[in-house]
PDB file of N, CA and C in Angstrom:
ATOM      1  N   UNK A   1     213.577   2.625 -83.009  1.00  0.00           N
ATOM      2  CA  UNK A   1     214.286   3.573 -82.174  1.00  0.00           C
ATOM      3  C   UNK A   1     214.623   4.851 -82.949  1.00  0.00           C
ATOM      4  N   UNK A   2     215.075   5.042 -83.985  1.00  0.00           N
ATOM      5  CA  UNK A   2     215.335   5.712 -85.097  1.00  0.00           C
ATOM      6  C   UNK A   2     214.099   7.011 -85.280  1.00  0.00           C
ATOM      7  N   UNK A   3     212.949   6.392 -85.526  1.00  0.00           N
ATOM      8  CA  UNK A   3     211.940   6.528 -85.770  1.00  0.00           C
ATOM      9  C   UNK A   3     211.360   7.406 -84.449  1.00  0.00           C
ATOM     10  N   UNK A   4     211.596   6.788 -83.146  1.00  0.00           N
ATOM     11  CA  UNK A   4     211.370   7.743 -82.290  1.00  0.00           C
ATOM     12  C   UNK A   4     212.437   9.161 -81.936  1.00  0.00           C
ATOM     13  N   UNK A   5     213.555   8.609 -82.142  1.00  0.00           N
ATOM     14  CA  UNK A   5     213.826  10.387 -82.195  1.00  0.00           C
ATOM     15  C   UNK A   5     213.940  10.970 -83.181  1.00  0.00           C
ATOM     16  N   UNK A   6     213.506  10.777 -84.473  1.00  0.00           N
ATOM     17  CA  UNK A   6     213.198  11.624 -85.824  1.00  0.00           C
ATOM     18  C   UNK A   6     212.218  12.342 -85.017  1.00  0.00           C
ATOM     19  N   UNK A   7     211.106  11.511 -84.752  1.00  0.00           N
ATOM     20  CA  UNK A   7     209.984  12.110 -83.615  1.00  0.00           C
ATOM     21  C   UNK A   7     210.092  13.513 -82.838  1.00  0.00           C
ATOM     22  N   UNK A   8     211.038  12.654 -81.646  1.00  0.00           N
ATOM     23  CA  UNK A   8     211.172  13.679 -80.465  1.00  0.00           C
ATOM     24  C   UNK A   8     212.036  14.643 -81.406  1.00  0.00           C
ATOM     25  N   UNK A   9     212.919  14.875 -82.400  1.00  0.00           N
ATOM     26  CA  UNK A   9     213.998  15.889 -82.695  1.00  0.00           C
ATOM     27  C   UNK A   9     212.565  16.706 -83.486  1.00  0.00           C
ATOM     28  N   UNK A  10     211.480  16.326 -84.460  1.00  0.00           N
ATOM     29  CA  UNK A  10     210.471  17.211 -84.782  1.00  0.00           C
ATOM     30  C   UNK A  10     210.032  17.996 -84.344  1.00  0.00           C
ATOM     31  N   UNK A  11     209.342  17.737 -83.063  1.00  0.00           N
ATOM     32  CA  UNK A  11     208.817  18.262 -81.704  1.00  0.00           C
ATOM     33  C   UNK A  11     209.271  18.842 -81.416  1.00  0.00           C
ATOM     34  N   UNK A  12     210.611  18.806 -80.985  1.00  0.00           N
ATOM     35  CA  UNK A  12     211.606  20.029 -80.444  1.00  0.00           C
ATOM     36  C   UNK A  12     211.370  21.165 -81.142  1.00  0.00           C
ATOM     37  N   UNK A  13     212.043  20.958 -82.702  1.00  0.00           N
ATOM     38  CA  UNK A  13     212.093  21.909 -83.513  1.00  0.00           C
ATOM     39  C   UNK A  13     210.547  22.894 -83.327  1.00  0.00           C
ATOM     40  N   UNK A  14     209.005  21.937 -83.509  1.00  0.00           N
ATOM     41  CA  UNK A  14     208.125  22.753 -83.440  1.00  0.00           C
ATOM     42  C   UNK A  14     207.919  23.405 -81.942  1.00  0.00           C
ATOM     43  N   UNK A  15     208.703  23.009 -80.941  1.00  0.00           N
ATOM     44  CA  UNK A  15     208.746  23.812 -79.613  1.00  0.00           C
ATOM     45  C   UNK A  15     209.499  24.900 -79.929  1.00  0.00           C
ATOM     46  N   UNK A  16     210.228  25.048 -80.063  1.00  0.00           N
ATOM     47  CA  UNK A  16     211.457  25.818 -80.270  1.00  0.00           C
ATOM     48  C   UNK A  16     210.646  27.029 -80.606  1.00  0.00           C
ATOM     49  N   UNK A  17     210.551  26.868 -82.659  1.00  0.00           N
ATOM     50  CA  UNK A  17     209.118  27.580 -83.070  1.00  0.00           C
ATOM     51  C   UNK A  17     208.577  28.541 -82.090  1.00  0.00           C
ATOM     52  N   UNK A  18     207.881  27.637 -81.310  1.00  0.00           N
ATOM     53  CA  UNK A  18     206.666  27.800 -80.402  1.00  0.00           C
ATOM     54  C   UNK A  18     207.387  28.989 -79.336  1.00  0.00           C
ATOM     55  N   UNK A  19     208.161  28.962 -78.830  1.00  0.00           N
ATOM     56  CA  UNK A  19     209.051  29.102 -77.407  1.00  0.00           C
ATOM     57  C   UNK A  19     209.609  30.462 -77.950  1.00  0.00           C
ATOM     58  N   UNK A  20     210.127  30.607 -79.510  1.00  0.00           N
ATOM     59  CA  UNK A  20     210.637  31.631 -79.834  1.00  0.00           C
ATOM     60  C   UNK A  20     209.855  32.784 -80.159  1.00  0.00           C
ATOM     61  N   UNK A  21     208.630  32.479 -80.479  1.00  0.00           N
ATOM     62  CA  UNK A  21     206.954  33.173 -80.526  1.00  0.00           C
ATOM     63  C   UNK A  21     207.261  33.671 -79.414  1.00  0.00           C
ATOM     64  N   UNK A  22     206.925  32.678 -77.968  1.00  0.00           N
ATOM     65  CA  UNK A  22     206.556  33.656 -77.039  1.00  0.00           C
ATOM     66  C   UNK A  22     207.305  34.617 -76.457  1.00  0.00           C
ATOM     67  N   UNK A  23     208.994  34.268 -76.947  1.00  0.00           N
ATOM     68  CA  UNK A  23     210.122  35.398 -76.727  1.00  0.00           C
ATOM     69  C   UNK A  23     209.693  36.724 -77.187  1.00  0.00           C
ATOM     70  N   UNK A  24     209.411  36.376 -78.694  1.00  0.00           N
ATOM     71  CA  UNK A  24     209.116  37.607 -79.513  1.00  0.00           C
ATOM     72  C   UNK A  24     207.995  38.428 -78.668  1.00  0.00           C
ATOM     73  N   UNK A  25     206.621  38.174 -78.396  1.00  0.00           N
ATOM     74  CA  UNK A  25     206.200  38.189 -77.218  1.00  0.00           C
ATOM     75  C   UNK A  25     206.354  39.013 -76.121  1.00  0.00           C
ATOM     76  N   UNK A  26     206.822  38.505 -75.456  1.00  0.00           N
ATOM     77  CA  UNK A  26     207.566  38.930 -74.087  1.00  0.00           C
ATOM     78  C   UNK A  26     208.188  39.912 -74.191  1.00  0.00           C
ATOM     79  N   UNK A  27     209.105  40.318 -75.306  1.00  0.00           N
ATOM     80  CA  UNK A  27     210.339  41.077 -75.624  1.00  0.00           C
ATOM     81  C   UNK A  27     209.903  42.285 -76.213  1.00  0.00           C
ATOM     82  N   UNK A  28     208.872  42.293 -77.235  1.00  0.00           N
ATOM     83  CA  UNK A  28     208.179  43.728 -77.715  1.00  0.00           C
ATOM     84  C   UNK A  28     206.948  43.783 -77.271  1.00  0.00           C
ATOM     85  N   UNK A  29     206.585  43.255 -76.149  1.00  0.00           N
ATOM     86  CA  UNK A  29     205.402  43.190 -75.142  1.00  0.00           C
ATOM     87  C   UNK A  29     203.724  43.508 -76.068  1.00  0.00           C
ATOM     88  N   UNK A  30     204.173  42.570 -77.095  1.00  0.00           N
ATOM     89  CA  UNK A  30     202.742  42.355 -78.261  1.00  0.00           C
ATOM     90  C   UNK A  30     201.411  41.969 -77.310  1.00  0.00           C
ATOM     91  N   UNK A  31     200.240  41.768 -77.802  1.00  0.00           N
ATOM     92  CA  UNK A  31     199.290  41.849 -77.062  1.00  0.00           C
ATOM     93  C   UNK A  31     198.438  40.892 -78.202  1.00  0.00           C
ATOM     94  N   UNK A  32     199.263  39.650 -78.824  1.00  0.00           N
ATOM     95  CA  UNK A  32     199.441  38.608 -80.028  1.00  0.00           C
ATOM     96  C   UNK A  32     199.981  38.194 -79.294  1.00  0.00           C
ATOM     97  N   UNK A  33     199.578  36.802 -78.877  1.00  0.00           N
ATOM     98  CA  UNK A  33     199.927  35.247 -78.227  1.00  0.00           C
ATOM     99  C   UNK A  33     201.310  34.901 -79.153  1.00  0.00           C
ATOM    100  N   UNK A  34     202.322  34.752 -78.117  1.00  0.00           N
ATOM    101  CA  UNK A  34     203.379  33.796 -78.647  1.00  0.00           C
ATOM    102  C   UNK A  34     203.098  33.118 -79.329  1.00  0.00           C
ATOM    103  N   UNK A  35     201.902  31.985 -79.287  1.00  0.00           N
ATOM    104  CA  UNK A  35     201.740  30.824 -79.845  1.00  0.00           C
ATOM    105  C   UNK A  35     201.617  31.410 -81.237  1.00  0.00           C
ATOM    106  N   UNK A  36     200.649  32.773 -81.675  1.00  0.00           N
ATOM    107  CA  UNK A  36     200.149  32.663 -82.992  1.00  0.00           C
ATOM    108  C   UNK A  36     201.487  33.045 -83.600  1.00  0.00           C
ATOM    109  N   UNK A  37     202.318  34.263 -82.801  1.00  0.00           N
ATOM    110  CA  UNK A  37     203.375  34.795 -83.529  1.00  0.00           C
ATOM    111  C   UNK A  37     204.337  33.460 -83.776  1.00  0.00           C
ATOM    112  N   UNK A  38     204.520  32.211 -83.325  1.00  0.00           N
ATOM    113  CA  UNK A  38     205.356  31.373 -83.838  1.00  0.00           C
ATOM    114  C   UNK A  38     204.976  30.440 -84.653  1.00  0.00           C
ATOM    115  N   UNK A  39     203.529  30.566 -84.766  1.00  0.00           N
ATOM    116  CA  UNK A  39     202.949  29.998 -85.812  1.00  0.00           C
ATOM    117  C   UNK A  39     202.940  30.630 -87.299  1.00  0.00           C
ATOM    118  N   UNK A  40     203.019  32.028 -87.144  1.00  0.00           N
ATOM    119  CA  UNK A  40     202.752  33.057 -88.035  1.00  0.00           C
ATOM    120  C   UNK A  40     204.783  32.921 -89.003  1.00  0.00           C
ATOM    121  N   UNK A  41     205.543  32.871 -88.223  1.00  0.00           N
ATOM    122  CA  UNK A  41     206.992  32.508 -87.830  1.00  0.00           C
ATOM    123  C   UNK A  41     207.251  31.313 -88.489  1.00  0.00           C
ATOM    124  N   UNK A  42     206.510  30.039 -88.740  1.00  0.00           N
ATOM    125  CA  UNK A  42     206.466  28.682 -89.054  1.00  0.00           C
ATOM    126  C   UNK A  42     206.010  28.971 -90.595  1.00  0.00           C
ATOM    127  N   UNK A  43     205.034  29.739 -90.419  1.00  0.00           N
ATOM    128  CA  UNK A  43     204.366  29.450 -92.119  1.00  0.00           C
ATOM    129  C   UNK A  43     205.325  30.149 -92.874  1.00  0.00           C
ATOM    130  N   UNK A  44     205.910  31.270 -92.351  1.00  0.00           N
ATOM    131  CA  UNK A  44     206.660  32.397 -93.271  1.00  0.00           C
ATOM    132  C   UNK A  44     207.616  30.955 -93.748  1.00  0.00           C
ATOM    133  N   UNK A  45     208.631  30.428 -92.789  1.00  0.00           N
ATOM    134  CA  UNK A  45     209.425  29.590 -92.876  1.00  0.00           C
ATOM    135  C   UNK A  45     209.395  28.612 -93.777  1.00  0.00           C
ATOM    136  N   UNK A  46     208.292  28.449 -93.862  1.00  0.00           N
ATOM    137  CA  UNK A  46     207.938  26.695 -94.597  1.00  0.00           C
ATOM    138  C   UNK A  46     207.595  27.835 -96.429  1.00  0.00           C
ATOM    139  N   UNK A  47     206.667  28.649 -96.380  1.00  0.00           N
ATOM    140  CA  UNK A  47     206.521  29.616 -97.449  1.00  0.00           C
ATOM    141  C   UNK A  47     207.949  30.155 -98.114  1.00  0.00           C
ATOM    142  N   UNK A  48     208.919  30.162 -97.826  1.00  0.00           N
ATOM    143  CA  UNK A  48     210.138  30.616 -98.196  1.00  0.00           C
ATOM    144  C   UNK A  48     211.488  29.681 -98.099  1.00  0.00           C
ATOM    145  N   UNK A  49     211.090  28.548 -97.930  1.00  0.00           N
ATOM    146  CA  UNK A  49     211.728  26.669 -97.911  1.00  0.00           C
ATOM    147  C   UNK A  49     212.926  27.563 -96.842  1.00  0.00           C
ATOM    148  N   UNK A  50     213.018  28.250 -95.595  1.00  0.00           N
ATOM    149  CA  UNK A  50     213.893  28.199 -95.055  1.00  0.00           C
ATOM    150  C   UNK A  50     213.931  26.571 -94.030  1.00  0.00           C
ATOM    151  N   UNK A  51     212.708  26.416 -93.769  1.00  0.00           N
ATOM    152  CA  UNK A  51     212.385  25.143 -92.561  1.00  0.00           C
ATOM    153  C   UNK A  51     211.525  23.948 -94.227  1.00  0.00           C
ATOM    154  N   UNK A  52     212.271  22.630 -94.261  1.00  0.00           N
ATOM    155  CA  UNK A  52     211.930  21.980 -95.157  1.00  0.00           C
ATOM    156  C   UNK A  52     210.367  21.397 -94.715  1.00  0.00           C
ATOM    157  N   UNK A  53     209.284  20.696 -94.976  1.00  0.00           N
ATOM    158  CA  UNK A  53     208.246  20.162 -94.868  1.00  0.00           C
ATOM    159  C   UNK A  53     208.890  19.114 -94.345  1.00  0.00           C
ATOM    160  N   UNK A  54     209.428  18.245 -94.640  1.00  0.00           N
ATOM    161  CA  UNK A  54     210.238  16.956 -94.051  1.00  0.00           C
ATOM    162  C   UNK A  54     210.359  17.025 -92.410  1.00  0.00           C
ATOM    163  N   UNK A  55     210.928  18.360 -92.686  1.00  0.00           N
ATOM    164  CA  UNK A  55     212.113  18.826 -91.031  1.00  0.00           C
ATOM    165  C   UNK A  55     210.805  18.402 -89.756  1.00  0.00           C
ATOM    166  N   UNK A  56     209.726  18.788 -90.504  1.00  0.00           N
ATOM    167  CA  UNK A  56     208.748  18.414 -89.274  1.00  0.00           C
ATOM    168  C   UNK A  56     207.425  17.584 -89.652  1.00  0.00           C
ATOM    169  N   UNK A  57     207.180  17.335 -90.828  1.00  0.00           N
ATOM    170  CA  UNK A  57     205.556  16.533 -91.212  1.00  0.00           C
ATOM    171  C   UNK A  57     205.485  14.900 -89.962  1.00  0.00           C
ATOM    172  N   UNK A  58     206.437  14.548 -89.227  1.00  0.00           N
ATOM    173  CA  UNK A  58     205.935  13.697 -88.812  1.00  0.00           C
ATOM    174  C   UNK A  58     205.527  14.129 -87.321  1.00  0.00           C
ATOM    175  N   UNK A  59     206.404  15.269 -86.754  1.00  0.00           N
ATOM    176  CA  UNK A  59     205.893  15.759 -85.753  1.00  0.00           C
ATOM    177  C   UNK A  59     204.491  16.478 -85.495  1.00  0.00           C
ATOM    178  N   UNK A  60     204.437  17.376 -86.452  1.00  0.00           N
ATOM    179  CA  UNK A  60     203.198  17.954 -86.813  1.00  0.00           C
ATOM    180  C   UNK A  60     202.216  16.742 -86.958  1.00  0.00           C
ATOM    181  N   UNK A  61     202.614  15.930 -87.814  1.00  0.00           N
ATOM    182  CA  UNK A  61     201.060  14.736 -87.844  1.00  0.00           C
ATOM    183  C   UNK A  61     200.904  14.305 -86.241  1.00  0.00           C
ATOM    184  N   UNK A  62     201.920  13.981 -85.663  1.00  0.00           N
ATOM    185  CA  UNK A  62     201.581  13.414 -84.194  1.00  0.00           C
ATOM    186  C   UNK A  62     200.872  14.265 -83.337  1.00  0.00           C
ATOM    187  N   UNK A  63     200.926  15.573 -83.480  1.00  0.00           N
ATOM    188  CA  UNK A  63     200.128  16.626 -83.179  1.00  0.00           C
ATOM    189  C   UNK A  63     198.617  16.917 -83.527  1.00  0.00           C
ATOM    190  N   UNK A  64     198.621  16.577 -84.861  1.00  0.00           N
ATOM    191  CA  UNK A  64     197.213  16.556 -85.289  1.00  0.00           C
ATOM    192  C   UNK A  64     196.520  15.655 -84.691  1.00  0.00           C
ATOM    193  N   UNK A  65     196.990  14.314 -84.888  1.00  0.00           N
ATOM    194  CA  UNK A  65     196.543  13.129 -84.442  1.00  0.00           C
ATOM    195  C   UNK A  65     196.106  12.633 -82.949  1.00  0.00           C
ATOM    196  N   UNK A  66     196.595  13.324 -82.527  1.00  0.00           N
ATOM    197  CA  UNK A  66     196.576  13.335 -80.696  1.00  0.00           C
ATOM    198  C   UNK A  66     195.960  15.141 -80.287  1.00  0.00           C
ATOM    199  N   UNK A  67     195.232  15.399 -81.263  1.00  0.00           N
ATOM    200  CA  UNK A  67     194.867  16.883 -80.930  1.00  0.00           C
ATOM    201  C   UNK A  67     193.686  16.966 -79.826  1.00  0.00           C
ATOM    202  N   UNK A  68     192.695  16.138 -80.127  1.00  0.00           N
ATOM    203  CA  UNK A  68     191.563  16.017 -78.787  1.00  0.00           C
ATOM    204  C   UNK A  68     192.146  16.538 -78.107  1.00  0.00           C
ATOM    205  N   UNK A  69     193.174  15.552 -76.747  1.00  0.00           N
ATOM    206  CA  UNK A  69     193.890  15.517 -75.716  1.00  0.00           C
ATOM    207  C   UNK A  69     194.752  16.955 -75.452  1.00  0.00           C
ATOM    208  N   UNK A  70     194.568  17.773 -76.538  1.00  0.00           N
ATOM    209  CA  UNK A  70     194.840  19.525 -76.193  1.00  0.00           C
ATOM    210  C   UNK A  70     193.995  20.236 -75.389  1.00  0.00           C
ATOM    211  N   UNK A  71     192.275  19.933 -75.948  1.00  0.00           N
ATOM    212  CA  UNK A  71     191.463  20.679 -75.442  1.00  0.00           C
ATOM    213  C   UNK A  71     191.165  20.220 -74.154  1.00  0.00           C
ATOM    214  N   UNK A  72     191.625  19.433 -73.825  1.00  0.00           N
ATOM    215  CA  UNK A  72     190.959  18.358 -72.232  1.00  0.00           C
ATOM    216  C   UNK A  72     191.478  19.904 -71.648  1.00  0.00           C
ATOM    217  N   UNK A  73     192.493  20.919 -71.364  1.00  0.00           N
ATOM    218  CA  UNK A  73     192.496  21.316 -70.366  1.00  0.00           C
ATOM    219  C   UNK A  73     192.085  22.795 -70.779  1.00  0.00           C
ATOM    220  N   UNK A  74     191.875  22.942 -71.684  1.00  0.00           N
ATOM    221  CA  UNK A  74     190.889  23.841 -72.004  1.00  0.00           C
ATOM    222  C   UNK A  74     189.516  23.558 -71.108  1.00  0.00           C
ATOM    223  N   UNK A  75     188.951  22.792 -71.522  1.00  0.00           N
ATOM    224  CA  UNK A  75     187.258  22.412 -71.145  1.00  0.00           C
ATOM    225  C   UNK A  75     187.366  22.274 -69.489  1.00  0.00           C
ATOM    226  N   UNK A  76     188.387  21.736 -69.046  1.00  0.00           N
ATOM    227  CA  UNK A  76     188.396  21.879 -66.972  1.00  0.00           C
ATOM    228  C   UNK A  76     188.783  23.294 -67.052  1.00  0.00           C
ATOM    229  N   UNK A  77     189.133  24.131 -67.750  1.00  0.00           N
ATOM    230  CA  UNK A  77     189.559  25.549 -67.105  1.00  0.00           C
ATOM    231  C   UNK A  77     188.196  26.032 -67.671  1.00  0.00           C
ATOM    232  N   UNK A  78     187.488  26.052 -68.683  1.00  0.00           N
ATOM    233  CA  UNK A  78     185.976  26.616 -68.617  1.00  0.00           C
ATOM    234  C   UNK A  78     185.168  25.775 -67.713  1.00  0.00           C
ATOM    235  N   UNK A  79     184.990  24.729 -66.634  1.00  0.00           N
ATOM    236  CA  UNK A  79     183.988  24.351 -66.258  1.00  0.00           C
ATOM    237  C   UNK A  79     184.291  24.893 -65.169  1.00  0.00           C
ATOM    238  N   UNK A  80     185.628  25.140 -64.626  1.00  0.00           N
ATOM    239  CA  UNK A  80     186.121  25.984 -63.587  1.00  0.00           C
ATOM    240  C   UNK A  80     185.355  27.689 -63.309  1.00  0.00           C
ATOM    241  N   UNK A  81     185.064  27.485 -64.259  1.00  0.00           N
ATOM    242  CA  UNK A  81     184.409  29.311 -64.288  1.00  0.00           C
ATOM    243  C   UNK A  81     182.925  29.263 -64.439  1.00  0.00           C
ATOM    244  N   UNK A  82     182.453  28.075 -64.209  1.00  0.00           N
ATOM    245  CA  UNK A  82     180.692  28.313 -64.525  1.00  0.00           C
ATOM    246  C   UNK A  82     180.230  29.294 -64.256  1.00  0.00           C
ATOM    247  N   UNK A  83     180.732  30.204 -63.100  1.00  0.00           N
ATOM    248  CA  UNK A  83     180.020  31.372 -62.624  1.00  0.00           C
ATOM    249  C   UNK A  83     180.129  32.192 -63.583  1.00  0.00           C
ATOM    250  N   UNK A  84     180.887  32.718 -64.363  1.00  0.00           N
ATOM    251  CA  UNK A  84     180.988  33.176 -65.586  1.00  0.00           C
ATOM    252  C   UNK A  84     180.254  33.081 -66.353  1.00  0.00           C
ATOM    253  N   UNK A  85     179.855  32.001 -66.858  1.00  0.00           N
ATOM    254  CA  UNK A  85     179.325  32.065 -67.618  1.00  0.00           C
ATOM    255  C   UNK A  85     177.722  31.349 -67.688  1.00  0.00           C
ATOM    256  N   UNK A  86     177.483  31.164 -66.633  1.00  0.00           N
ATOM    257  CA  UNK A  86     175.909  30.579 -65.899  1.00  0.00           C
ATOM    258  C   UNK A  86     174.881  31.526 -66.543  1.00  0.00           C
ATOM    259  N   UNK A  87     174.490  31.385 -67.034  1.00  0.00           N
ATOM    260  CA  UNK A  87     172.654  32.497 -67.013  1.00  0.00           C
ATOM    261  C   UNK A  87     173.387  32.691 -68.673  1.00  0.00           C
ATOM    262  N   UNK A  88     173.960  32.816 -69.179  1.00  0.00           N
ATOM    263  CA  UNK A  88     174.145  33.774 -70.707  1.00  0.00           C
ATOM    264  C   UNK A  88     174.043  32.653 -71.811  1.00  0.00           C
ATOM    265  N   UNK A  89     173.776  31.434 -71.033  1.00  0.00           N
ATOM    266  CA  UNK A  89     173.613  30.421 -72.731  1.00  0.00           C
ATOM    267  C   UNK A  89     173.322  30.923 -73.925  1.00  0.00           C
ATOM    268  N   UNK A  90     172.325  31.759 -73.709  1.00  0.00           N
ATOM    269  CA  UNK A  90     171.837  32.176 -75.556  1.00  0.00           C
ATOM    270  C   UNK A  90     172.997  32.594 -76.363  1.00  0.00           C
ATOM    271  N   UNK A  91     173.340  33.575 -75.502  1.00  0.00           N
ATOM    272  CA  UNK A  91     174.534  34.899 -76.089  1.00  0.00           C
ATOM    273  C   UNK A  91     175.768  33.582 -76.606  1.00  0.00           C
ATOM    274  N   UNK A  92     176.214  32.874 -75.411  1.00  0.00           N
ATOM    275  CA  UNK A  92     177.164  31.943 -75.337  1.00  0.00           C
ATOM    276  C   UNK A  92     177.713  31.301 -76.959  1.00  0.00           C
ATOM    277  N   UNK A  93     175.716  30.254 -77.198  1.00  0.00           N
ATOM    278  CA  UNK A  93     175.314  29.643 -78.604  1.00  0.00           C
ATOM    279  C   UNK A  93     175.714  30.705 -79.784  1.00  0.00           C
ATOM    280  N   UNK A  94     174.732  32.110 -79.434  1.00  0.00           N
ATOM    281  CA  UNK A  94     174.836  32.713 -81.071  1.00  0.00           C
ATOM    282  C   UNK A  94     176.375  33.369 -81.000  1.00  0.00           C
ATOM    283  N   UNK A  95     177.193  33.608 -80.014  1.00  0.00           N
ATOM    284  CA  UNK A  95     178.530  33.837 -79.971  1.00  0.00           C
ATOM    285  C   UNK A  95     179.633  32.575 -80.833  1.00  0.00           C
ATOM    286  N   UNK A  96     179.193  31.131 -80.432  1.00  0.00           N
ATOM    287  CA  UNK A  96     179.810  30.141 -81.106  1.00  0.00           C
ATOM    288  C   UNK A  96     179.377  29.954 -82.071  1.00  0.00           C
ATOM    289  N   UNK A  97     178.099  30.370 -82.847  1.00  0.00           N
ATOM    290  CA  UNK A  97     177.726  29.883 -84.321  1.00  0.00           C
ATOM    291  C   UNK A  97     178.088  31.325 -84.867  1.00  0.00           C
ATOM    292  N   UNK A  98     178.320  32.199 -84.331  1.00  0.00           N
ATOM    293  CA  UNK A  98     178.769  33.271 -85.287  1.00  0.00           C
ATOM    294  C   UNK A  98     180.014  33.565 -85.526  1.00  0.00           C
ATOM    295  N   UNK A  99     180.997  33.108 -84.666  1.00  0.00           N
ATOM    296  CA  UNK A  99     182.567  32.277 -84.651  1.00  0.00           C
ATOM    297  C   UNK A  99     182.935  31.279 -85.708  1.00  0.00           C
ATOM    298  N   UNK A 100     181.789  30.500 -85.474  1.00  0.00           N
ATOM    299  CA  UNK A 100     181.650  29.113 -86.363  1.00  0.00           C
ATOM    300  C   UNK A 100     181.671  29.632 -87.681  1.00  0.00           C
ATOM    301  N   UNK A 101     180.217  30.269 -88.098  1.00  0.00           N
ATOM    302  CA  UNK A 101     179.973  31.038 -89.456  1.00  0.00           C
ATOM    303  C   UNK A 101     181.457  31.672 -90.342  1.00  0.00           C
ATOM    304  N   UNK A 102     181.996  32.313 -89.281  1.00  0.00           N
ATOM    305  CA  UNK A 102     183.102  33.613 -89.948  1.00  0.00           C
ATOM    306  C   UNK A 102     184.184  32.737 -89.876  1.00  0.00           C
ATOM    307  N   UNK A 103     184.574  31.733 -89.100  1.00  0.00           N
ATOM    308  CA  UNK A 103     185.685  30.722 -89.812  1.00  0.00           C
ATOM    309  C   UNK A 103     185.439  30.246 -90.875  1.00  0.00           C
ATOM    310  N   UNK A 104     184.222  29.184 -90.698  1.00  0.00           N
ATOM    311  CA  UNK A 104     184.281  28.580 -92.029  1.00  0.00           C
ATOM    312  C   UNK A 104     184.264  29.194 -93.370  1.00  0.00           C
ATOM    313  N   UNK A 105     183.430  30.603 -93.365  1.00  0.00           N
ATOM    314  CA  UNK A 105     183.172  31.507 -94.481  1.00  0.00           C
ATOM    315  C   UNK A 105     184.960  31.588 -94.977  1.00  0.00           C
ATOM    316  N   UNK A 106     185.406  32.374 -93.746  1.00  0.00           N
ATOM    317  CA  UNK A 106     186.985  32.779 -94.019  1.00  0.00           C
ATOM    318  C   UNK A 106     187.701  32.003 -94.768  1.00  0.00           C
ATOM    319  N   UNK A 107     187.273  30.523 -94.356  1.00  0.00           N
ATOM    320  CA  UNK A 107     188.331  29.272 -94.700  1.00  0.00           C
ATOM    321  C   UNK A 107     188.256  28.461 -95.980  1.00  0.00           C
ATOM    322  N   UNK A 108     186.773  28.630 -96.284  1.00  0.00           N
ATOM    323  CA  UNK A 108     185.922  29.061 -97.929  1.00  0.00           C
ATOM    324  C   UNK A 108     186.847  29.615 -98.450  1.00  0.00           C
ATOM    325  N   UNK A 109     186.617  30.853 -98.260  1.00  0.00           N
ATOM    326  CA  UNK A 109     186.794  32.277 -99.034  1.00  0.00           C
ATOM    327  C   UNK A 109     188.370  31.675 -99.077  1.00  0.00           C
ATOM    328  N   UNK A 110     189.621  32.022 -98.488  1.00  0.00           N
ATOM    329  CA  UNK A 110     190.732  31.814 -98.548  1.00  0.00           C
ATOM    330  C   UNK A 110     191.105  30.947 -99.540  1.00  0.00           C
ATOM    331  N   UNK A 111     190.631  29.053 -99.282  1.00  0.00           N
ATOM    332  CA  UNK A 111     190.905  28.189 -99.759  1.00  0.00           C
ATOM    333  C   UNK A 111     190.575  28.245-101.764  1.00  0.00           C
ATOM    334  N   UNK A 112     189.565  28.849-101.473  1.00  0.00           N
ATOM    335  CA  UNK A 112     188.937  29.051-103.144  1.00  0.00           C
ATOM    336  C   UNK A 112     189.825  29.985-103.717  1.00  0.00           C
ATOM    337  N   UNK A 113     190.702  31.799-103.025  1.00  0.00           N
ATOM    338  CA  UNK A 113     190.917  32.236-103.304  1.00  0.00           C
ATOM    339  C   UNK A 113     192.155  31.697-104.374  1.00  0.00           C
ATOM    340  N   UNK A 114     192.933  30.541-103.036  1.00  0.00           N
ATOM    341  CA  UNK A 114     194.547  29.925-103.453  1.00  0.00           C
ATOM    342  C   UNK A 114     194.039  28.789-104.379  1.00  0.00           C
ATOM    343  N   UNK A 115     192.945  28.400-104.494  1.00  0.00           N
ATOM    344  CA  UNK A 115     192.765  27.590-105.631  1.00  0.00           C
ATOM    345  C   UNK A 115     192.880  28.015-106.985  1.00  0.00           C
ATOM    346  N   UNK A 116     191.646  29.573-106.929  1.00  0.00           N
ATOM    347  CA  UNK A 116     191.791  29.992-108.259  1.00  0.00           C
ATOM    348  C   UNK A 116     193.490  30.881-108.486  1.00  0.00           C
ATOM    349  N   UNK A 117     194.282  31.138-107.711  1.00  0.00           N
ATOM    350  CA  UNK A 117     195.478  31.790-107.803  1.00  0.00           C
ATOM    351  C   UNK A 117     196.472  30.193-108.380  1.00  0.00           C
ATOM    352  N   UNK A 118     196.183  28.935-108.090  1.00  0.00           N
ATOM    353  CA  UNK A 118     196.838  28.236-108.747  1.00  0.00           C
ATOM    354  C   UNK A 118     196.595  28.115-109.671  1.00  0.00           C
ATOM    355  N   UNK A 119     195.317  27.990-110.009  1.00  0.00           N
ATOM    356  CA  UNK A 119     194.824  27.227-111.422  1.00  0.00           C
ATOM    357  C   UNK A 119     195.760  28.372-112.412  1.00  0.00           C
ATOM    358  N   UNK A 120     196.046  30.166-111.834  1.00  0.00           N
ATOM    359  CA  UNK A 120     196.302  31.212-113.093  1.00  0.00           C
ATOM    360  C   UNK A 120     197.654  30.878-113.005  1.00  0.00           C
ATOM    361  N   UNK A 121     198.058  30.419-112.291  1.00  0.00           N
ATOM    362  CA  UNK A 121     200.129  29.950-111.980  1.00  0.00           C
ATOM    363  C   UNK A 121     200.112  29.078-113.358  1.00  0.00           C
ATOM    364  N   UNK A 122     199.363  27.940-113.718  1.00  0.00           N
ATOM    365  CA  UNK A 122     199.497  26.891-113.842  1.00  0.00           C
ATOM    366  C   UNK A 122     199.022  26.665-115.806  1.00  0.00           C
TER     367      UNK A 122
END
């Protein structure tokens, strides 16, 4: 029992997060998704120990872990639009492998960057 509202009190907190993004949002009428600005909001937080890793690693894992079940309504709101996007497969493909490409490159590039920036900390 314990265990489940450590849970649900995680969640909250990463709603909250989330909810206060889209205030920010709403309020200086950005044209940047709530979601990223409270994500952007989360890392500063966790980067500067104002929000502890504790305060949320089990909520966040339940999130990861159950992440599929995000995109389910993603994928009915694109099959909803076939007309959209009917006839352009090619463009569609080299649009997602060139998405694909520049993440992973990015996520390379980044990850190696904070590697070699530890190894000179250290």
């Amino acid at each position: 029992m314990q265990k489940s509202i450590k849970l649900i009190l995680q969640i909250a907190v990463l709603y909250g997060i989330y909810m206060f993004g889209g205030w920010i949002q709403d309020t200086l009428n950005l044209f940047v998704p709530g979601s990223v600005i409270g994500l952007i909001l989360l890392f500063i937080a966790l980067q500067t120990n104002i929000v502890n890793v504790r305060w949320i690693e089990e909520g966040a894992s339940f999130f990861v872990r159950h992440l599929t079940l995000f995109f389910i309504p993603a994928t009915v709101g694109v099959m909803q639009y076939y007309s959209v996007f009917s006839g352009k497969g090619v463009l569609l493909i080299l649009i997602v492998l060139a998405s694909t490409i520049l993440v992973m490159g990015s996520a390379g590039f980044i990850s190696q960057w904070m590697i070699k920036r530890k190894e000179m900390e250290s």
